[in-house]
C-alpha atoms as a PDB file:
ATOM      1  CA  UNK A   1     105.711  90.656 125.985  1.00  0.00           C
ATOM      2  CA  UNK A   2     103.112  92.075 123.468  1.00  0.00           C
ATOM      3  CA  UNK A   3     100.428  91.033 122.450  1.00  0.00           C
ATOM      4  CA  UNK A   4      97.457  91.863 120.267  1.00  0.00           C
ATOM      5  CA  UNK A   5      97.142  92.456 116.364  1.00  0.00           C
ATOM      6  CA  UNK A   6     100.294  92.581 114.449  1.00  0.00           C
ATOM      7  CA  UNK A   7     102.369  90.678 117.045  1.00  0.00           C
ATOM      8  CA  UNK A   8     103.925  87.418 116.025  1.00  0.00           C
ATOM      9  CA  UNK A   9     107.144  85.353 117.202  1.00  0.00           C
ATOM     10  CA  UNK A  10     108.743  85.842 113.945  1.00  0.00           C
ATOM     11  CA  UNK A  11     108.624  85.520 109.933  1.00  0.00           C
ATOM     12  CA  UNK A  12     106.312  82.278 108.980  1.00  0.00           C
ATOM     13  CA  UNK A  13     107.288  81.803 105.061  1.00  0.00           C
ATOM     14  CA  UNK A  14     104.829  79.266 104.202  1.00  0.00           C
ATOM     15  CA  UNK A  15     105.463  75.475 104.622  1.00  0.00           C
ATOM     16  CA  UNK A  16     108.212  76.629 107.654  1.00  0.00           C
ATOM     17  CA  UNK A  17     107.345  75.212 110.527  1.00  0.00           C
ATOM     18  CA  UNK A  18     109.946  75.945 112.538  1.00  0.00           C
ATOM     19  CA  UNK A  19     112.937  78.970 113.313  1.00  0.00           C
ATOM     20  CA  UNK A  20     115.408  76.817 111.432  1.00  0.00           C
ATOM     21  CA  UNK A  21     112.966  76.443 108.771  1.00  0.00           C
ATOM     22  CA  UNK A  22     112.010  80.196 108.498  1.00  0.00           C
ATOM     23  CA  UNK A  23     115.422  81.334 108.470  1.00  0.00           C
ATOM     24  CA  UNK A  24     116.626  78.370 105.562  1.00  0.00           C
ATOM     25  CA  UNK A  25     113.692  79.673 103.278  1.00  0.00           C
ATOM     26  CA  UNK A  26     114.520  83.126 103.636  1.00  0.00           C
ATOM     27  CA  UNK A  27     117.965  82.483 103.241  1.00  0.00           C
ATOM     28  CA  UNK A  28     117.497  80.987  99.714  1.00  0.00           C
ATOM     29  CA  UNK A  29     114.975  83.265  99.159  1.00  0.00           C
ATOM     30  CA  UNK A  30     117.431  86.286  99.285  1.00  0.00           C
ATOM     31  CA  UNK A  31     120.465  84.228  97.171  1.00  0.00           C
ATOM     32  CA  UNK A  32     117.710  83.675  94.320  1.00  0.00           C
ATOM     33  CA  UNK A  33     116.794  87.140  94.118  1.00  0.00           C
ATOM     34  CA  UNK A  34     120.310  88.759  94.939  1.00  0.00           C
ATOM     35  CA  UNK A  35     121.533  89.781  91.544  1.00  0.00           C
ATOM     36  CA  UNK A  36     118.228  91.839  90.814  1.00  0.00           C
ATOM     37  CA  UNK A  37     117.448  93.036  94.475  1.00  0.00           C
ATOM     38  CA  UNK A  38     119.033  96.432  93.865  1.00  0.00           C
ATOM     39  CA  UNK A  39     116.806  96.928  90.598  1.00  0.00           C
ATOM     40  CA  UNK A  40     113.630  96.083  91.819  1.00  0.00           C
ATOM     41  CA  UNK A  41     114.187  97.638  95.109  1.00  0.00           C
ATOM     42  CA  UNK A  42     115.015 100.690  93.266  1.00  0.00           C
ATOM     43  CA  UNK A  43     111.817 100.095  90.592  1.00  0.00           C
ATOM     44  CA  UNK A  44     109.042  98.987  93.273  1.00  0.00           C
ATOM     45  CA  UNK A  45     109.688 102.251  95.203  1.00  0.00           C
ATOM     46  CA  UNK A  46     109.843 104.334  92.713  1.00  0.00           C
ATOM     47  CA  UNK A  47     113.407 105.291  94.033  1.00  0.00           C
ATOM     48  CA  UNK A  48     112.209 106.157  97.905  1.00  0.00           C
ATOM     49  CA  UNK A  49     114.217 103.660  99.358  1.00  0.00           C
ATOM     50  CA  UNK A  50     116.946 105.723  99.029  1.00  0.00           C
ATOM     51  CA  UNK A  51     115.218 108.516 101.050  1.00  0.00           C
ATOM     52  CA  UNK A  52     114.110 106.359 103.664  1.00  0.00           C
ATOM     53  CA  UNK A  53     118.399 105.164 104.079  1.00  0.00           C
ATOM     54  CA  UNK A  54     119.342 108.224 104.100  1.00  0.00           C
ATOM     55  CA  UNK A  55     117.200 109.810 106.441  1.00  0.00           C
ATOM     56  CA  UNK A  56     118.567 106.801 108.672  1.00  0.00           C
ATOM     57  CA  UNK A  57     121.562 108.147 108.235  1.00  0.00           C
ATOM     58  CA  UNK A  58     120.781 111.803 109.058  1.00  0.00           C
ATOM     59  CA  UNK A  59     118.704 110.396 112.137  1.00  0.00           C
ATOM     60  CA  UNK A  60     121.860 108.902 113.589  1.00  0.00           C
ATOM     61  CA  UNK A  61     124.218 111.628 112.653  1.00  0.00           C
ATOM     62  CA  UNK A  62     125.103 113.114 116.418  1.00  0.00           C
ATOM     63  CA  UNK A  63     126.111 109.487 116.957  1.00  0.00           C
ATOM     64  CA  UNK A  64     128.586 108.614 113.426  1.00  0.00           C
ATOM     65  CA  UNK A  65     129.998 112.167 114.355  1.00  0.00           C
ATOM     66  CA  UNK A  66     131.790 110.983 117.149  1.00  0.00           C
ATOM     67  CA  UNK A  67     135.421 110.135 116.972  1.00  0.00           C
ATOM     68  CA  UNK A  68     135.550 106.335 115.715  1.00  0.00           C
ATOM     69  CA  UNK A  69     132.281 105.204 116.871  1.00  0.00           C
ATOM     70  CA  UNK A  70     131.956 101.298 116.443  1.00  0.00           C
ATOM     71  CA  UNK A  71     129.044 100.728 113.924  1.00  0.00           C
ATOM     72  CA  UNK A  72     127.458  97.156 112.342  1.00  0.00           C
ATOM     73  CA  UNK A  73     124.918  97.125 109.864  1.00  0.00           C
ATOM     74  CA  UNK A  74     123.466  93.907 110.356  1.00  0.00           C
ATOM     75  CA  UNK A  75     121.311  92.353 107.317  1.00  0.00           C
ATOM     76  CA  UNK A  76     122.937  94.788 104.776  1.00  0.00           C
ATOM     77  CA  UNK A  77     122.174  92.929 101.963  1.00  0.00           C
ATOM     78  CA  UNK A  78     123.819  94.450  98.935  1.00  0.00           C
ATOM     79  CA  UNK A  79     125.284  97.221 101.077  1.00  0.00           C
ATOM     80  CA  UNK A  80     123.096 100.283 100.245  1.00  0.00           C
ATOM     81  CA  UNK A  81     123.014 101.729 104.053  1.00  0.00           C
ATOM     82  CA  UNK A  82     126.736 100.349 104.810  1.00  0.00           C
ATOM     83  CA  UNK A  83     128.208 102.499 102.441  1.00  0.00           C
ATOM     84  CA  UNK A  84     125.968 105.514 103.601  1.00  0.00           C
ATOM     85  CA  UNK A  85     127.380 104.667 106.574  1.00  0.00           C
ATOM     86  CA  UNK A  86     130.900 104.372 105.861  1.00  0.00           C
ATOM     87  CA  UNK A  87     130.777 108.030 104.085  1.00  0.00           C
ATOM     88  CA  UNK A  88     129.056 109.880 107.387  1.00  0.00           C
ATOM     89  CA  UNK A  89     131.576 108.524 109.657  1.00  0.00           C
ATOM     90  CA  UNK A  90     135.082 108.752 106.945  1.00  0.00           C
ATOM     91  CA  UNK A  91     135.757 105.232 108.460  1.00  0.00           C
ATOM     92  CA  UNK A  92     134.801 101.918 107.749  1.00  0.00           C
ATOM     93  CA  UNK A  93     132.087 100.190 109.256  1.00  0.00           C
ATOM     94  CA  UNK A  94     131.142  96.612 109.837  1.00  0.00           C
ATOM     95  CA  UNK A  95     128.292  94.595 107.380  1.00  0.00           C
ATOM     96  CA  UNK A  96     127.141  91.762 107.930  1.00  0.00           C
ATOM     97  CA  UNK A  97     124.258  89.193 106.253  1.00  0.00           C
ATOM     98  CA  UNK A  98     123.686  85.456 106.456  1.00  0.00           C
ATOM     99  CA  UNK A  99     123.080  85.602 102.671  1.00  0.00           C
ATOM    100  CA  UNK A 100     126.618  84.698 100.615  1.00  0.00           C
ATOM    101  CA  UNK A 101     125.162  85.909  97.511  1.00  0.00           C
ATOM    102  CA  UNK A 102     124.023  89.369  98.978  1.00  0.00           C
ATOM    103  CA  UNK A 103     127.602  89.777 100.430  1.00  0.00           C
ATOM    104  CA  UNK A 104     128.958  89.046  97.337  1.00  0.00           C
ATOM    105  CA  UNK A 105     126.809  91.939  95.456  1.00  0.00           C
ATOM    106  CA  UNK A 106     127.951  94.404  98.395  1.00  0.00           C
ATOM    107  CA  UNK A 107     131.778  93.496  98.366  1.00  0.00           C
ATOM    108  CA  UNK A 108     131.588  94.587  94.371  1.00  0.00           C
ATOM    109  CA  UNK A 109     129.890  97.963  95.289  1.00  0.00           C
ATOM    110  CA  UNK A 110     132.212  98.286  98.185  1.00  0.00           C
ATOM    111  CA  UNK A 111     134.983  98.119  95.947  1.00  0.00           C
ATOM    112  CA  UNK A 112     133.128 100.032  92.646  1.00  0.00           C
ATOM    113  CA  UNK A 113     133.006 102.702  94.821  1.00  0.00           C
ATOM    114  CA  UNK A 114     137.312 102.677  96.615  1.00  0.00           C
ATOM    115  CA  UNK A 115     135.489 102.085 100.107  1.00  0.00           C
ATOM    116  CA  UNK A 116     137.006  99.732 103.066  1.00  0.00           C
ATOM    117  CA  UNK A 117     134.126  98.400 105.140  1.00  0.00           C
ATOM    118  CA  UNK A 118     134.289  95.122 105.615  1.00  0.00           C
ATOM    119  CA  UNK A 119     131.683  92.205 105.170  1.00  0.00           C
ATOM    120  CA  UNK A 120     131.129  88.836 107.020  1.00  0.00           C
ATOM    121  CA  UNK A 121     128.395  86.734 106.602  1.00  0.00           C
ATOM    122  CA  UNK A 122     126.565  85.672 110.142  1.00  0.00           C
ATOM    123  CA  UNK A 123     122.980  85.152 111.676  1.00  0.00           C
ATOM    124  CA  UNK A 124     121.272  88.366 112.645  1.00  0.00           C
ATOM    125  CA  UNK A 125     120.222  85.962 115.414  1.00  0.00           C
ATOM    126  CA  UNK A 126     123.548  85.009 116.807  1.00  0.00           C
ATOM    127  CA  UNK A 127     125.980  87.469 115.948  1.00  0.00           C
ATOM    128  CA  UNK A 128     130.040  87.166 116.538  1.00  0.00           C
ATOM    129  CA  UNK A 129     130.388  90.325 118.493  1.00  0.00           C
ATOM    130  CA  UNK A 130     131.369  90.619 121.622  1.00  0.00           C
ATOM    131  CA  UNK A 131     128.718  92.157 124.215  1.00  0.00           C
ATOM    132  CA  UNK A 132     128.896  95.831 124.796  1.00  0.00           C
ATOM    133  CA  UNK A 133     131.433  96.634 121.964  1.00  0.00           C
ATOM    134  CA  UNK A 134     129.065  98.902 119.736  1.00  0.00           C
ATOM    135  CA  UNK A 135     128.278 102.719 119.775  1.00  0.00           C
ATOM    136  CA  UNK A 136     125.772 101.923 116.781  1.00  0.00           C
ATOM    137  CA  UNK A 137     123.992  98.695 115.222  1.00  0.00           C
ATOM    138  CA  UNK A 138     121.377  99.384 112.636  1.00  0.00           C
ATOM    139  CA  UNK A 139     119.060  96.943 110.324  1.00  0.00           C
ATOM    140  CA  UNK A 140     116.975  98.213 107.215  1.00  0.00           C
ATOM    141  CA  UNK A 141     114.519  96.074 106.029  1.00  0.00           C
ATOM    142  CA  UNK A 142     115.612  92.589 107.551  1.00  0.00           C
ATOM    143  CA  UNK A 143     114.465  92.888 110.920  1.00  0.00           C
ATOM    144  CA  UNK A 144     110.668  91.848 109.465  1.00  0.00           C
ATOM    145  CA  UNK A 145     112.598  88.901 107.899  1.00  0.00           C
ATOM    146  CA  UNK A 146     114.106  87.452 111.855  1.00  0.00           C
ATOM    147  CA  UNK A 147     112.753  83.927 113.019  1.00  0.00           C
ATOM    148  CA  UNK A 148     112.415  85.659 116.344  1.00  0.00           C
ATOM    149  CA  UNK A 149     111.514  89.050 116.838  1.00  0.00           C
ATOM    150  CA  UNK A 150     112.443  89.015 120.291  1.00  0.00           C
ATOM    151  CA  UNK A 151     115.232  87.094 120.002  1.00  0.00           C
ATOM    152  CA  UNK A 152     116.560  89.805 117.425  1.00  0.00           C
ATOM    153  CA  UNK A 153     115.559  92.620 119.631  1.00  0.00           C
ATOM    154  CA  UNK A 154     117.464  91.087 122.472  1.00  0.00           C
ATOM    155  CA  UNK A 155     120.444  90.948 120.399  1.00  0.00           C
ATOM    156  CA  UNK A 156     120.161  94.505 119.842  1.00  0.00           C
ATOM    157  CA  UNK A 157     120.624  95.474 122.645  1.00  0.00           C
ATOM    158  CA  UNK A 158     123.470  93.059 123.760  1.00  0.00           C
ATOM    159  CA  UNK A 159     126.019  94.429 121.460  1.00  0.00           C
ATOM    160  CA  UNK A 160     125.841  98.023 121.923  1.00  0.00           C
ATOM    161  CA  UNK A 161     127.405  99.975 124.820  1.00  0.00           C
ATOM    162  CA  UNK A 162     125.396 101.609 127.442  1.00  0.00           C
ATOM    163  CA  UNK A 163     124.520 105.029 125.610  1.00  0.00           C
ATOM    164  CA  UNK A 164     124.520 103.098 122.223  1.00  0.00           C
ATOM    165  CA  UNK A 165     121.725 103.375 119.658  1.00  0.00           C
ATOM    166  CA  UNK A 166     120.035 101.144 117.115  1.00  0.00           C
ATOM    167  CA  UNK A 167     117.990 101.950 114.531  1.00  0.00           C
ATOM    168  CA  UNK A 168     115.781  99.399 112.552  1.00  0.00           C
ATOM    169  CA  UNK A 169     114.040 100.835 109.584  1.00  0.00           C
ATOM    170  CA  UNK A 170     111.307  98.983 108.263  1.00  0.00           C
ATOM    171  CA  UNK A 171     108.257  98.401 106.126  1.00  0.00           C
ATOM    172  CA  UNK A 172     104.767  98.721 108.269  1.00  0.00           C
ATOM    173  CA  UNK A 173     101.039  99.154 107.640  1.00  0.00           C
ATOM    174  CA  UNK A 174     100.250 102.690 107.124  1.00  0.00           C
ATOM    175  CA  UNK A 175      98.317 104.328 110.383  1.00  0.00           C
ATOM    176  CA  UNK A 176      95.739 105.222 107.784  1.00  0.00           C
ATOM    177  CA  UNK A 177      92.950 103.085 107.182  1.00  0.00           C
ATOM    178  CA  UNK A 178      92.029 104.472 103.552  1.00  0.00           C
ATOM    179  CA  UNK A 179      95.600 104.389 102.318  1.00  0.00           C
ATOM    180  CA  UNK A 180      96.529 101.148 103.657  1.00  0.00           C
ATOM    181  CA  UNK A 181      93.864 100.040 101.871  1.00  0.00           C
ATOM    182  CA  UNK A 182      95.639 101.409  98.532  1.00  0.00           C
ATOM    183  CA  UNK A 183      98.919 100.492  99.603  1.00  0.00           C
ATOM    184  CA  UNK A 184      98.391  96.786 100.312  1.00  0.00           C
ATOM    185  CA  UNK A 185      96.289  96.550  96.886  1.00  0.00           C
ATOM    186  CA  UNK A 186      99.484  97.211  95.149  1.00  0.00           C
ATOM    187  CA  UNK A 187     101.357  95.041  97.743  1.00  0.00           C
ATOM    188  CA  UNK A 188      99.683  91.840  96.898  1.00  0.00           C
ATOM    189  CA  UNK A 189      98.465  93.107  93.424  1.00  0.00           C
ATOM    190  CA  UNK A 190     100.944  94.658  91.707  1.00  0.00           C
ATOM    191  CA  UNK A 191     104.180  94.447  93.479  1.00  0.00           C
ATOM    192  CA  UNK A 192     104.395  90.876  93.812  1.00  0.00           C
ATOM    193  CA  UNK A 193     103.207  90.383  89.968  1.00  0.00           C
ATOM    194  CA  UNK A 194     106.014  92.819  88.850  1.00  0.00           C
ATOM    195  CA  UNK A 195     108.552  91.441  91.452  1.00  0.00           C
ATOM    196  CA  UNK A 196     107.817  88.029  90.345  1.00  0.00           C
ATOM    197  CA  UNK A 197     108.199  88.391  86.666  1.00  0.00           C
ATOM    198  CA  UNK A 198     111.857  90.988  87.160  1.00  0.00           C
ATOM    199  CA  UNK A 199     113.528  88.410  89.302  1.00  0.00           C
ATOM    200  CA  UNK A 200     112.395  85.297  88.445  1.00  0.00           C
ATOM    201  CA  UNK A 201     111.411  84.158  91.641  1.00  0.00           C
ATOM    202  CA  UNK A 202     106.984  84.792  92.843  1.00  0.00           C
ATOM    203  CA  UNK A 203     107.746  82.869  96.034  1.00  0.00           C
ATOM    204  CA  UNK A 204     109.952  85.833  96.855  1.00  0.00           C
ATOM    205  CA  UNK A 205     107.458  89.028  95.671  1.00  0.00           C
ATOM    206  CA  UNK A 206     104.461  87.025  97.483  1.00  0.00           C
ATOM    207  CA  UNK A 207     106.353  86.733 100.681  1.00  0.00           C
ATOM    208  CA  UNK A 208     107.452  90.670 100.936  1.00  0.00           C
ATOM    209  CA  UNK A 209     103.556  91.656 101.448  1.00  0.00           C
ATOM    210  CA  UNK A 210     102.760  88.600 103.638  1.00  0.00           C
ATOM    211  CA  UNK A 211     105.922  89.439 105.614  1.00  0.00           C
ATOM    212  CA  UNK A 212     104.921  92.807 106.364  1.00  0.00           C
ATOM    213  CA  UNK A 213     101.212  91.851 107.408  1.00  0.00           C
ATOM    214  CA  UNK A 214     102.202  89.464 109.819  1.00  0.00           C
ATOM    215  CA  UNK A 215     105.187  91.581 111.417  1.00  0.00           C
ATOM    216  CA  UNK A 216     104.148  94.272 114.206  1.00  0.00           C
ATOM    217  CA  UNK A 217     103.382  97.774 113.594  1.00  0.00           C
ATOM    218  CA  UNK A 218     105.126 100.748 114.066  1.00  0.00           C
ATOM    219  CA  UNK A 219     103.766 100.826 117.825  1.00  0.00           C
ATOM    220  CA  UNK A 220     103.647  97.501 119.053  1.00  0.00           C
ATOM    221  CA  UNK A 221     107.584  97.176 117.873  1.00  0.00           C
ATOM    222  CA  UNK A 222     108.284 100.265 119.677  1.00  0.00           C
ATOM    223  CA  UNK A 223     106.557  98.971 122.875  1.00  0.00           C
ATOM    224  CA  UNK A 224     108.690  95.177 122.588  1.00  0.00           C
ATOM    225  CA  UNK A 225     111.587  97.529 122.683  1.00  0.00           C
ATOM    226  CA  UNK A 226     110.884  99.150 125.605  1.00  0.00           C
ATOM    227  CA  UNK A 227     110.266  95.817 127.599  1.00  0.00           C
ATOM    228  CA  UNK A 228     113.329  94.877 126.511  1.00  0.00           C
ATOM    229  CA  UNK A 229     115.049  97.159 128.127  1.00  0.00           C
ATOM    230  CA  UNK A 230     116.208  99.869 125.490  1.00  0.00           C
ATOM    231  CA  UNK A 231     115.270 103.578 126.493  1.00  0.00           C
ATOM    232  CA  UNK A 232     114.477 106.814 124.944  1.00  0.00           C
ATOM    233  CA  UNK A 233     112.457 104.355 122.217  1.00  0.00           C
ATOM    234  CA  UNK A 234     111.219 106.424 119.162  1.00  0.00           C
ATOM    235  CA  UNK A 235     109.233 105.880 116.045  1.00  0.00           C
ATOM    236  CA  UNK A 236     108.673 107.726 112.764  1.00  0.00           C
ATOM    237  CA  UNK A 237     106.563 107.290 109.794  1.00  0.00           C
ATOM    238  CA  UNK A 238     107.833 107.806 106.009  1.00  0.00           C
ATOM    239  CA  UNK A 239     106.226 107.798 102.946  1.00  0.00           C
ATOM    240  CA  UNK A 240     102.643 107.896 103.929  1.00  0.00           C
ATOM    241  CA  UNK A 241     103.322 105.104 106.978  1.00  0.00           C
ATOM    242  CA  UNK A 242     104.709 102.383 105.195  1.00  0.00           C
ATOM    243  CA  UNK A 243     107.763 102.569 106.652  1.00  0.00           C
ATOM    244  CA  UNK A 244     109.280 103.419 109.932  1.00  0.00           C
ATOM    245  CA  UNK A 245     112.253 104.133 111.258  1.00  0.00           C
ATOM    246  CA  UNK A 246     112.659 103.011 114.984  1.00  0.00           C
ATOM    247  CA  UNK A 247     115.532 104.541 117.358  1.00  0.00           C
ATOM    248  CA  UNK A 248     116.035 103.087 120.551  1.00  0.00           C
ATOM    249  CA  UNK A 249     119.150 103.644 123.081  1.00  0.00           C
ATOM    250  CA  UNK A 250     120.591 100.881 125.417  1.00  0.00           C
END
């Protein structure tokens, strides 16, 4: 098990106290901020997030190109890297989120945009999939957001196939001291003052920096996956660090 700065069991929003607790809060968190997610995501990046998906996408390419692979996209929120998905393979794709309102704002997308992948709303945590049954699982930006991080890592690894891949992209602190420095100024400055006022909700904007902080970096992640048993474990930075993209194979 890790252990040393950045490692944690799991999300903490403040006043949870438990898993069940973590996971409610972030739960309503989501619903409240669902039908301006895609703006601000969009906004607060500056449009990057849609770099960071689709190099995601490009990462995993040698395994969509493979006749009918068997992909989930757990935590999709409003859909964003289950449609990418859907277009690299030409088939649908599984999405899934324990957030009805999120689901709701990917199913109108989904159909905006005359695609088939279907949705189902379930826990990250305790999905309905049977073990073994996946040639790809992936999770952008709600891994940070699990009541257990090893709990979600071990679920990983249980529905893929031996030979199957999963890819978790998601925010980090930058490597560098001097621009993390910058970067978590705007974080806890700017973001969450902007955030708050756009969607209504400053519980939500003052979590996403606090969530990050407490979740483990880039390297400690990668080393929980290898003691979990997934192989050929890989990391890369985007975007100056703050975000990573982590491949591992069961």
């Amino acid at each position: 098990m890790i252990s040393g700065k950045g490692a944690s069991k799991g999300t903490t929003p403040v006043g949870a106290q438990t898993e069940e607790q973590a996971a409610k809060w972030v739960r309503g968190m989501f619903a409240e901020v669902a039908p301006r997610y895609d703006f601000l995501n969009h906004l607060l990046s500056a449009n990057i997030d849609k770099h960071w998906r689709n190099r995601t996408v490009a990462r995993l390419k040698p395994h969509l190109s493979k006749p009918n692979p068997k992909v989930l996209d757990i935590c999709c929120g409003t859909g964003d890297l289950t449609i990418l998905l859907e277009k690299a393979t030409g088939t649908p794709v599984l999405g899934s989120d324990f957030c009805h309102p999120m689901l709701t704002e990917a199913a109108g997308k989904i159909t905006r945009g005359q695609l088939r992948s279907p949705l189902f709303e379930a826990d990250g945590l305790k999905l309905p999939i049977k073990d073994a049954s996946l040639d790809v699982i992936t999770v952008a930006f709600g891994f940070r957001n699990f009541a257990n991080y090893q709990s979600g890592i071990e679920e990983l690894r249980r529905v893929l196939k031996p030979g199957g891949v999963a890819a978790v992209l998601e925010f980090t602190q930058p490597p560098n001291p001097a621009f993390r420095a910058v970067y978590n100024f705007y974080s806890r400055h700017l973001l969450s003052v902007i955030g708050g006022l756009i969607s209504g909700s400053s519980d939500a904007y003052s979590y996403l920096p606090e969530s990050v902080k407490k979740f483990p970096e880039a390297p400690l992640l990668a080393q929980q996956m290898r003691e979990s048993g997934f192989q050929q474990v890989e990391f890369e930075y985007m975007t100056f660090g703050i975000v990573a993209l982590h491949l591992a194979t069961r």
